[in-house]
N, C-alpha and C. Protein backbone atom coordinates (compact mmCIF):
# COMPACT_ATOMS: atom_id res chain seq x y z
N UNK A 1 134.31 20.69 68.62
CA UNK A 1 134.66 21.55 67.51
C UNK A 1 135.99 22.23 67.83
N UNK A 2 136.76 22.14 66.52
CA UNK A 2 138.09 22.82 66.83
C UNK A 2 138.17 24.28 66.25
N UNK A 3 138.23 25.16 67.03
CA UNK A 3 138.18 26.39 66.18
C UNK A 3 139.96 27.40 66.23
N UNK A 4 140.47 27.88 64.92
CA UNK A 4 141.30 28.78 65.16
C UNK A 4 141.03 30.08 64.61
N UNK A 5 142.23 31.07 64.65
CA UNK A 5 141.59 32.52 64.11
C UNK A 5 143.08 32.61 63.50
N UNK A 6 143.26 33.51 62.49
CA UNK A 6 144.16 33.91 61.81
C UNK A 6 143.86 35.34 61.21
N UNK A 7 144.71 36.02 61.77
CA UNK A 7 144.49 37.78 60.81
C UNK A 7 145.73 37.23 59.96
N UNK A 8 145.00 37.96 58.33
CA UNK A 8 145.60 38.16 57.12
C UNK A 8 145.31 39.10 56.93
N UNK A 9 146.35 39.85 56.12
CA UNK A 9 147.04 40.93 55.91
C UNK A 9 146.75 41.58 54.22
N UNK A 10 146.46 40.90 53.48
CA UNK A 10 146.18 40.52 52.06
C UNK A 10 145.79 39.58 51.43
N UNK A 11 145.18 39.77 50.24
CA UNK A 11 144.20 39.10 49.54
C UNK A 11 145.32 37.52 49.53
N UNK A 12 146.30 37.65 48.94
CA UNK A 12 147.18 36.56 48.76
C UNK A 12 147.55 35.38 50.61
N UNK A 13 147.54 36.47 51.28
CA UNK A 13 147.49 36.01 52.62
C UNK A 13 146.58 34.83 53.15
N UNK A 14 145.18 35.56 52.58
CA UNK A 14 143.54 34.74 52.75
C UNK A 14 143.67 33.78 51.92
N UNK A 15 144.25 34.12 50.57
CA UNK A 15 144.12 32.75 49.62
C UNK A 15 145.00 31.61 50.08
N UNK A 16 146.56 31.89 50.75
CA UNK A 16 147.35 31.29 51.54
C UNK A 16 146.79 29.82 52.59
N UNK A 17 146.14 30.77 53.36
CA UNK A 17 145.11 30.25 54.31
C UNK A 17 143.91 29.37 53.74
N UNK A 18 143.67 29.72 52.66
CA UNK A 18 142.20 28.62 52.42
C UNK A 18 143.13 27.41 51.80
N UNK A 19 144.55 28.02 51.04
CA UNK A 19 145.17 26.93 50.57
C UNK A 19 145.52 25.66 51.76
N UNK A 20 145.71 26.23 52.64
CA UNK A 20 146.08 25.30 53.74
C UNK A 20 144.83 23.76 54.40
N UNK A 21 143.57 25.11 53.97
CA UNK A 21 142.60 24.07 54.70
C UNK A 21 142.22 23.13 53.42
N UNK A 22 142.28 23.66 52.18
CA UNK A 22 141.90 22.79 50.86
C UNK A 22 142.75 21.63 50.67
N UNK A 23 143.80 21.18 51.19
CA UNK A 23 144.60 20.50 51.37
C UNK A 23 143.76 19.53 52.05
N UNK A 24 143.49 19.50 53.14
CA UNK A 24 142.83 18.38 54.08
C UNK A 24 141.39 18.23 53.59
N UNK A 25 140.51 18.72 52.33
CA UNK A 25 139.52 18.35 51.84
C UNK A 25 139.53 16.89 50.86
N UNK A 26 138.46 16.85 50.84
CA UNK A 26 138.06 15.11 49.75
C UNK A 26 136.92 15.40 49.37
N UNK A 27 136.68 14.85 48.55
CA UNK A 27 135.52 15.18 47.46
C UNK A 27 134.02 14.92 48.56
N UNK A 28 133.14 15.05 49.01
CA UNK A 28 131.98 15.03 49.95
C UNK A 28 131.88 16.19 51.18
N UNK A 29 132.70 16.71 51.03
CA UNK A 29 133.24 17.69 52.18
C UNK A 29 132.21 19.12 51.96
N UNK A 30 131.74 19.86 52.71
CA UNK A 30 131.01 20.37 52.36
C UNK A 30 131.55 22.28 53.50
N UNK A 31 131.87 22.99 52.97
CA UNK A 31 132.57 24.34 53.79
C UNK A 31 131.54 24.72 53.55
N UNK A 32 131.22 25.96 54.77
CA UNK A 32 130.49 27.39 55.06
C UNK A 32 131.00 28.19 55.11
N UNK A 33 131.59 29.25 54.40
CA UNK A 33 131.62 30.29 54.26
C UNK A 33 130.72 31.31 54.53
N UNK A 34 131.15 32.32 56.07
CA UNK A 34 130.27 33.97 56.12
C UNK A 34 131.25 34.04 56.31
N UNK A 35 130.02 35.51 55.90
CA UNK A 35 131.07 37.07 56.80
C UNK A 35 130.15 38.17 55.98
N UNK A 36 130.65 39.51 56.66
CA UNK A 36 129.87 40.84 55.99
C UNK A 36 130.25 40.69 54.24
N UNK A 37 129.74 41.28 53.46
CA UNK A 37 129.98 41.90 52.19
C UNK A 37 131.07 42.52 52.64
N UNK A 38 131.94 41.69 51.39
CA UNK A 38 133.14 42.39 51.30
C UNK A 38 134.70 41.98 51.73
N UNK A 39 134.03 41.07 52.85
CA UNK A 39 135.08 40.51 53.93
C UNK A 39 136.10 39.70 53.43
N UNK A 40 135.75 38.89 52.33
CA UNK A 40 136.64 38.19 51.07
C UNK A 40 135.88 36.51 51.66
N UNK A 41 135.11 36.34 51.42
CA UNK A 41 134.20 34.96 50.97
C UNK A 41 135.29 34.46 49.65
N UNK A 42 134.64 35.21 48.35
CA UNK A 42 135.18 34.84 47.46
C UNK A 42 136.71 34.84 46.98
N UNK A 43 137.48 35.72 47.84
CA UNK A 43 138.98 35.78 48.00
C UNK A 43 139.43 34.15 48.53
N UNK A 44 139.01 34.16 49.78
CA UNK A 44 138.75 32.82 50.69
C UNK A 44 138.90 31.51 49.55
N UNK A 45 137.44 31.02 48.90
CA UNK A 45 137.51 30.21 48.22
C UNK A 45 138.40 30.17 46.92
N UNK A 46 138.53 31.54 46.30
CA UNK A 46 139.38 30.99 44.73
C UNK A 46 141.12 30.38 45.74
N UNK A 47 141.57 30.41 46.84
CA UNK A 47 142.59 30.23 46.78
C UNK A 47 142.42 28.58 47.35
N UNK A 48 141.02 27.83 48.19
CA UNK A 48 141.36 27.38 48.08
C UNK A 48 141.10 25.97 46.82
N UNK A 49 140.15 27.30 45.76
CA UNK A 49 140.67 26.64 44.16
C UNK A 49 141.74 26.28 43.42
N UNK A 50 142.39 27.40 43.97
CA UNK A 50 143.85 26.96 43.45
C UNK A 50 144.57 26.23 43.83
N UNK A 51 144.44 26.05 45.28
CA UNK A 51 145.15 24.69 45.94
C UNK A 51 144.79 23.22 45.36
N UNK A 52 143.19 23.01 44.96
CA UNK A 52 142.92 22.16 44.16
C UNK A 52 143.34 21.73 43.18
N UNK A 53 144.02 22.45 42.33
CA UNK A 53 143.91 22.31 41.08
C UNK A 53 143.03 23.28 40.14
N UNK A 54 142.17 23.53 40.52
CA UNK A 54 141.34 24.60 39.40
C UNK A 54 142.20 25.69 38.56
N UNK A 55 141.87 25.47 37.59
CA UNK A 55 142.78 26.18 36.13
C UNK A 55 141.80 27.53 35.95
N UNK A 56 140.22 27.47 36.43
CA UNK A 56 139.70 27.80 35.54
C UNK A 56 139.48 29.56 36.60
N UNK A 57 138.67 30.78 36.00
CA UNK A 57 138.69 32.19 36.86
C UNK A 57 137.45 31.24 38.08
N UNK A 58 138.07 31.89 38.80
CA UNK A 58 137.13 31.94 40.21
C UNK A 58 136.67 32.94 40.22
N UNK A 59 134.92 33.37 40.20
CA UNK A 59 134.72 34.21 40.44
C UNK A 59 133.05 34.33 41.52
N UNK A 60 132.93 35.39 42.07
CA UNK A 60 131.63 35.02 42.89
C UNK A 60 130.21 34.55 42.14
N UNK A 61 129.64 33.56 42.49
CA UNK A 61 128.64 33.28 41.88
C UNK A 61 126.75 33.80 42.24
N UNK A 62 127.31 35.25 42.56
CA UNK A 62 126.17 35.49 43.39
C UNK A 62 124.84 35.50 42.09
N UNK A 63 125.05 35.99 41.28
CA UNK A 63 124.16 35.83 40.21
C UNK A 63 123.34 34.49 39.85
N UNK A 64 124.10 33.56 39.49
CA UNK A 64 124.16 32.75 39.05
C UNK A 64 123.94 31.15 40.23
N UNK A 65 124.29 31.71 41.35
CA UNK A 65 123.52 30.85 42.37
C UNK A 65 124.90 29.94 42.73
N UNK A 66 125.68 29.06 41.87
CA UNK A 66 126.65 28.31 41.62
C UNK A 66 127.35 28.20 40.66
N UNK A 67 128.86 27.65 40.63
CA UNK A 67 129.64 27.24 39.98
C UNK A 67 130.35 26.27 39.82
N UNK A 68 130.54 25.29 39.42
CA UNK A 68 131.53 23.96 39.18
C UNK A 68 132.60 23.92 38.63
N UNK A 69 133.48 24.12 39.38
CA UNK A 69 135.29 23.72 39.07
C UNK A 69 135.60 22.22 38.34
N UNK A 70 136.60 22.06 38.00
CA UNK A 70 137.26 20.77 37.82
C UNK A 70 138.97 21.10 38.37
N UNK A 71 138.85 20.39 39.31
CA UNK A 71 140.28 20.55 40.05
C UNK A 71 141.54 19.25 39.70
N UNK A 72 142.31 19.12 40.07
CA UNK A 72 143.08 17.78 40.25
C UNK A 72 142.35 16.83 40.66
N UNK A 73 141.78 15.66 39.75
CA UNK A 73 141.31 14.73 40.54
C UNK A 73 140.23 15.24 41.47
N UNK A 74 139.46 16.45 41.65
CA UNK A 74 138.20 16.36 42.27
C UNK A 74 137.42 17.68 41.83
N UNK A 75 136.03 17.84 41.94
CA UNK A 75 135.31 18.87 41.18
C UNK A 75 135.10 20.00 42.59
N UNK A 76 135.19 20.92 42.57
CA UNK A 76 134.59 21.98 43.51
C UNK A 76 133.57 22.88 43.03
N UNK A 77 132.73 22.66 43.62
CA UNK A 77 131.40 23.67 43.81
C UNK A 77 131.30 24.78 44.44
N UNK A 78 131.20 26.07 43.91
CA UNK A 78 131.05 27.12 44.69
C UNK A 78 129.42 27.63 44.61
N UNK A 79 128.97 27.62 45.61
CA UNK A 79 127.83 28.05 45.52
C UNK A 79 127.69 29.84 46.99
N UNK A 80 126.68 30.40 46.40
CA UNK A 80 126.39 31.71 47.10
C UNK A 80 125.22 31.70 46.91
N UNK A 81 124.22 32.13 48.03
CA UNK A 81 122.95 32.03 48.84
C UNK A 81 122.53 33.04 49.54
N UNK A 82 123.36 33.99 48.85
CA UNK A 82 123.35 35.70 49.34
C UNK A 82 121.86 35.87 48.95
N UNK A 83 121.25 35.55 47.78
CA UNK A 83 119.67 36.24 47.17
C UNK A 83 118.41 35.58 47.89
N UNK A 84 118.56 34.50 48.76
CA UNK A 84 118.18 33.42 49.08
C UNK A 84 117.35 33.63 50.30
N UNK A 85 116.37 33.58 51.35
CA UNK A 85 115.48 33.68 52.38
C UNK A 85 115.90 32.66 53.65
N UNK A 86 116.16 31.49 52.39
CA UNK A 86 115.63 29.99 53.12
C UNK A 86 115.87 29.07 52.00
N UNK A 87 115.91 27.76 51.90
CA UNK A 87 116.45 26.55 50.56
C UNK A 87 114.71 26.15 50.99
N UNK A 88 114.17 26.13 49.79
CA UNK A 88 112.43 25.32 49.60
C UNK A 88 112.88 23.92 48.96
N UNK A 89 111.98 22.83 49.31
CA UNK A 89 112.61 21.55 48.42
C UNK A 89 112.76 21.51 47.03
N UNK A 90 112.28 22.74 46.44
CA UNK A 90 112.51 22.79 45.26
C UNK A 90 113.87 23.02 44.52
N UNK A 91 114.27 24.23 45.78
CA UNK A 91 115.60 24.86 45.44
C UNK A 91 117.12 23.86 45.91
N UNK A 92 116.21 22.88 46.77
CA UNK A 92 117.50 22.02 47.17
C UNK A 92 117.69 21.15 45.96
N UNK A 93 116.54 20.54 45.19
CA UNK A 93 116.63 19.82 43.61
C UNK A 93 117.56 20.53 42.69
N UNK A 94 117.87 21.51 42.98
CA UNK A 94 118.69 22.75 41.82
C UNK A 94 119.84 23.10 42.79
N UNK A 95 120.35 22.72 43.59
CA UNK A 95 121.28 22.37 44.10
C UNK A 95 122.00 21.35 44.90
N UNK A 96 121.16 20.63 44.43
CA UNK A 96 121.91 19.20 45.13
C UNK A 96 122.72 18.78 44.12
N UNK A 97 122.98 19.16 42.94
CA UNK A 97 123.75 18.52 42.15
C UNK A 97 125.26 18.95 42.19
N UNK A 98 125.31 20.18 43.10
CA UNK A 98 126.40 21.08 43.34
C UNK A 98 127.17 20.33 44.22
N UNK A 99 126.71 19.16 45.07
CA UNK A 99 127.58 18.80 46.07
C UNK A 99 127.91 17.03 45.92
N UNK A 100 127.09 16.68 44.63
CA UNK A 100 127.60 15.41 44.34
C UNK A 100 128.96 15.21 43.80
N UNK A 101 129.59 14.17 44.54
CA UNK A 101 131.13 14.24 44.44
C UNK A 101 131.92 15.62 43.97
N UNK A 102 131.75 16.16 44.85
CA UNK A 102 132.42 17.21 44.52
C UNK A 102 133.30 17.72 46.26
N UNK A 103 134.19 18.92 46.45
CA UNK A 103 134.26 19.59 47.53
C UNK A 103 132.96 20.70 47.26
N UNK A 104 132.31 21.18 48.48
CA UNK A 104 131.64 22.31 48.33
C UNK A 104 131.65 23.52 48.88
N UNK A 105 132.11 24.75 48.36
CA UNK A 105 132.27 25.67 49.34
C UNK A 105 130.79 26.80 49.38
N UNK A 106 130.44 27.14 50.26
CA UNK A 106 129.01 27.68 50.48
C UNK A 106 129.10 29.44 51.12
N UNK A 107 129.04 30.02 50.04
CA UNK A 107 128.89 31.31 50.86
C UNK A 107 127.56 31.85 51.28
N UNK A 108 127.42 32.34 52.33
CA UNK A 108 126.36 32.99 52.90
C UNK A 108 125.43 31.54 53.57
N UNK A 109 125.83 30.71 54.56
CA UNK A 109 125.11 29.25 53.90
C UNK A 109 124.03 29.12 55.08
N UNK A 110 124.02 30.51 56.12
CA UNK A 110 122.67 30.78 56.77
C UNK A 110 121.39 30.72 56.22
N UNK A 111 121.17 30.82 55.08
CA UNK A 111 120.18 30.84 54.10
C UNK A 111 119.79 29.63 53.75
N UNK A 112 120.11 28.72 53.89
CA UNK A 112 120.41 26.85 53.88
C UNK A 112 120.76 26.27 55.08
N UNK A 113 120.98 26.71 55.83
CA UNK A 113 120.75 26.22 57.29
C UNK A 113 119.08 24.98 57.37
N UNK A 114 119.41 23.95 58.16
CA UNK A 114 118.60 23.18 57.81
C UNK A 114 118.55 22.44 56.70
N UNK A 115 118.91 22.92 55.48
CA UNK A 115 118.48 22.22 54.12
C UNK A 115 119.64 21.65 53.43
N UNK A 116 120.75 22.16 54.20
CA UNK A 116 122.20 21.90 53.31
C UNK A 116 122.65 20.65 53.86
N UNK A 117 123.99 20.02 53.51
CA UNK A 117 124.66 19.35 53.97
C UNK A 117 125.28 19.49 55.08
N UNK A 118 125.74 18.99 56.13
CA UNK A 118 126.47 19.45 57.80
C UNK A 118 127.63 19.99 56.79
N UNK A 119 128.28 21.03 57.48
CA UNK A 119 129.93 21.40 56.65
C UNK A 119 130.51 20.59 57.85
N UNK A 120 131.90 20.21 57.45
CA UNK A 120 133.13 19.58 58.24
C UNK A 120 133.60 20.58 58.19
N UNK A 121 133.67 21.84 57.96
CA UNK A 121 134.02 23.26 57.91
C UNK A 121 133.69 24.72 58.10
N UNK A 122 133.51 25.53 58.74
CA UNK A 122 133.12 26.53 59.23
C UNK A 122 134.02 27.64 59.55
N UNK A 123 133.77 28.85 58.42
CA UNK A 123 134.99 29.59 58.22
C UNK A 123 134.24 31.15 58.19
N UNK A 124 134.71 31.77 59.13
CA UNK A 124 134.22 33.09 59.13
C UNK A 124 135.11 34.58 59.03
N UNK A 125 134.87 34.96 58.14
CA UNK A 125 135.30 36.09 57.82
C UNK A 125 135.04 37.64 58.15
N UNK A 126 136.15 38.40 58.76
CA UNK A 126 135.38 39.61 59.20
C UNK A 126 136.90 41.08 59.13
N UNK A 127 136.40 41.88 58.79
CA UNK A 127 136.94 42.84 58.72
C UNK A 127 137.78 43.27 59.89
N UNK A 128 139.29 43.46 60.03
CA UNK A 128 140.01 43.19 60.73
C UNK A 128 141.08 44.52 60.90
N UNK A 129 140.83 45.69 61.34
CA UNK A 129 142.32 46.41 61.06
C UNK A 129 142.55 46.73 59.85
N UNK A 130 143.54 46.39 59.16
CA UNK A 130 143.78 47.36 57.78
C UNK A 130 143.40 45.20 57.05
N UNK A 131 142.99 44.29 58.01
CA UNK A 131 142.76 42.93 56.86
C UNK A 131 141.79 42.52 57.08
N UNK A 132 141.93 40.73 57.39
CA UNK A 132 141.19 40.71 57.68
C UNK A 132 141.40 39.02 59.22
N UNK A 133 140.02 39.12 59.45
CA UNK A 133 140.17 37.86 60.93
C UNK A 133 139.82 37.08 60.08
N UNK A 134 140.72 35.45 60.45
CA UNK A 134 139.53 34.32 59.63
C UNK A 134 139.29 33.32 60.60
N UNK A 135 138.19 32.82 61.04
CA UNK A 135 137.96 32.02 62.19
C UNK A 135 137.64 30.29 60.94
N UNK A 136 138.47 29.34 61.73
CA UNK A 136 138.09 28.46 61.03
C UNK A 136 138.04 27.28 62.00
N UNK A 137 136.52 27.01 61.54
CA UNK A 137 135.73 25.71 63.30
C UNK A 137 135.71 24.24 62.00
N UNK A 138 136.54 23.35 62.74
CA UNK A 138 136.20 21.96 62.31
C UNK A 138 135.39 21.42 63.44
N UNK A 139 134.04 21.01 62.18
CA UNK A 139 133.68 20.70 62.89
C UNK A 139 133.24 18.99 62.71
């Protein structure tokens, strides 16, 4: 596993940074996203929506469980697992559709541990000084 760390400084900074890693994604790819509340999960992913292509608001899907982009030429899935215990085989049927051909980015994805897809990505977020740290493990 290759891991680096990067402190960002601002929201545009973090989006910078996810732009970088969204670049080297392809549609089957599957990211983990933690970190505390707050830390910018969802900062993290809309930028690297925008690197995609996505036209459309990025916004956290904690309610709502998931969301489906349409990017340039590939769909991104944002899903959050913040309300979540554990994935039951039921709940993986109601989300497995989130990661067919698509990129997937997964916040909180301890909660799916076991049940999810392996990520080729592992990105952790944490409150940093006046920003923030972003640890990012290929794995």
């Amino acid at each position: 596993m290759v891991a680096s760390e990067t402190c960002t400084r601002s929201p545009e900074e973090t989006e910078a940074l996810a732009g970088a890693l969204a670049r080297r994604l392809r549609a089957g790819d599957v990211v983990a996203v933690s970190g505390e509340l707050g830390a910018g999960k969802t900062t993290f992913v809309r930028g690297a929506c925008r690197a995609l292509g996505v036209r459309e608001r990025v916004t956290s899907p904690t309610f709502t469980i998931g969301h489906r982009y349409h990017g340039d030429g590939v769909d991104v899935s944002h899903l959050d697992l913040y309300r979540f215990q554990g994935v039951s085989a039921a709940e993986w049927g109601d989300l497995e559709p989130y990661f067919d051909d698509a990129i997937a980015f997964v916040e909180w994805p301890e909660a799916g541990e076991g049940a999810l897809p392996p990520p080729r990505f592992r990105v952790r977020l944490r409150h940093a000084g006046g920003g923030r740290a972003v640890t990012i493990d290929e794995c």
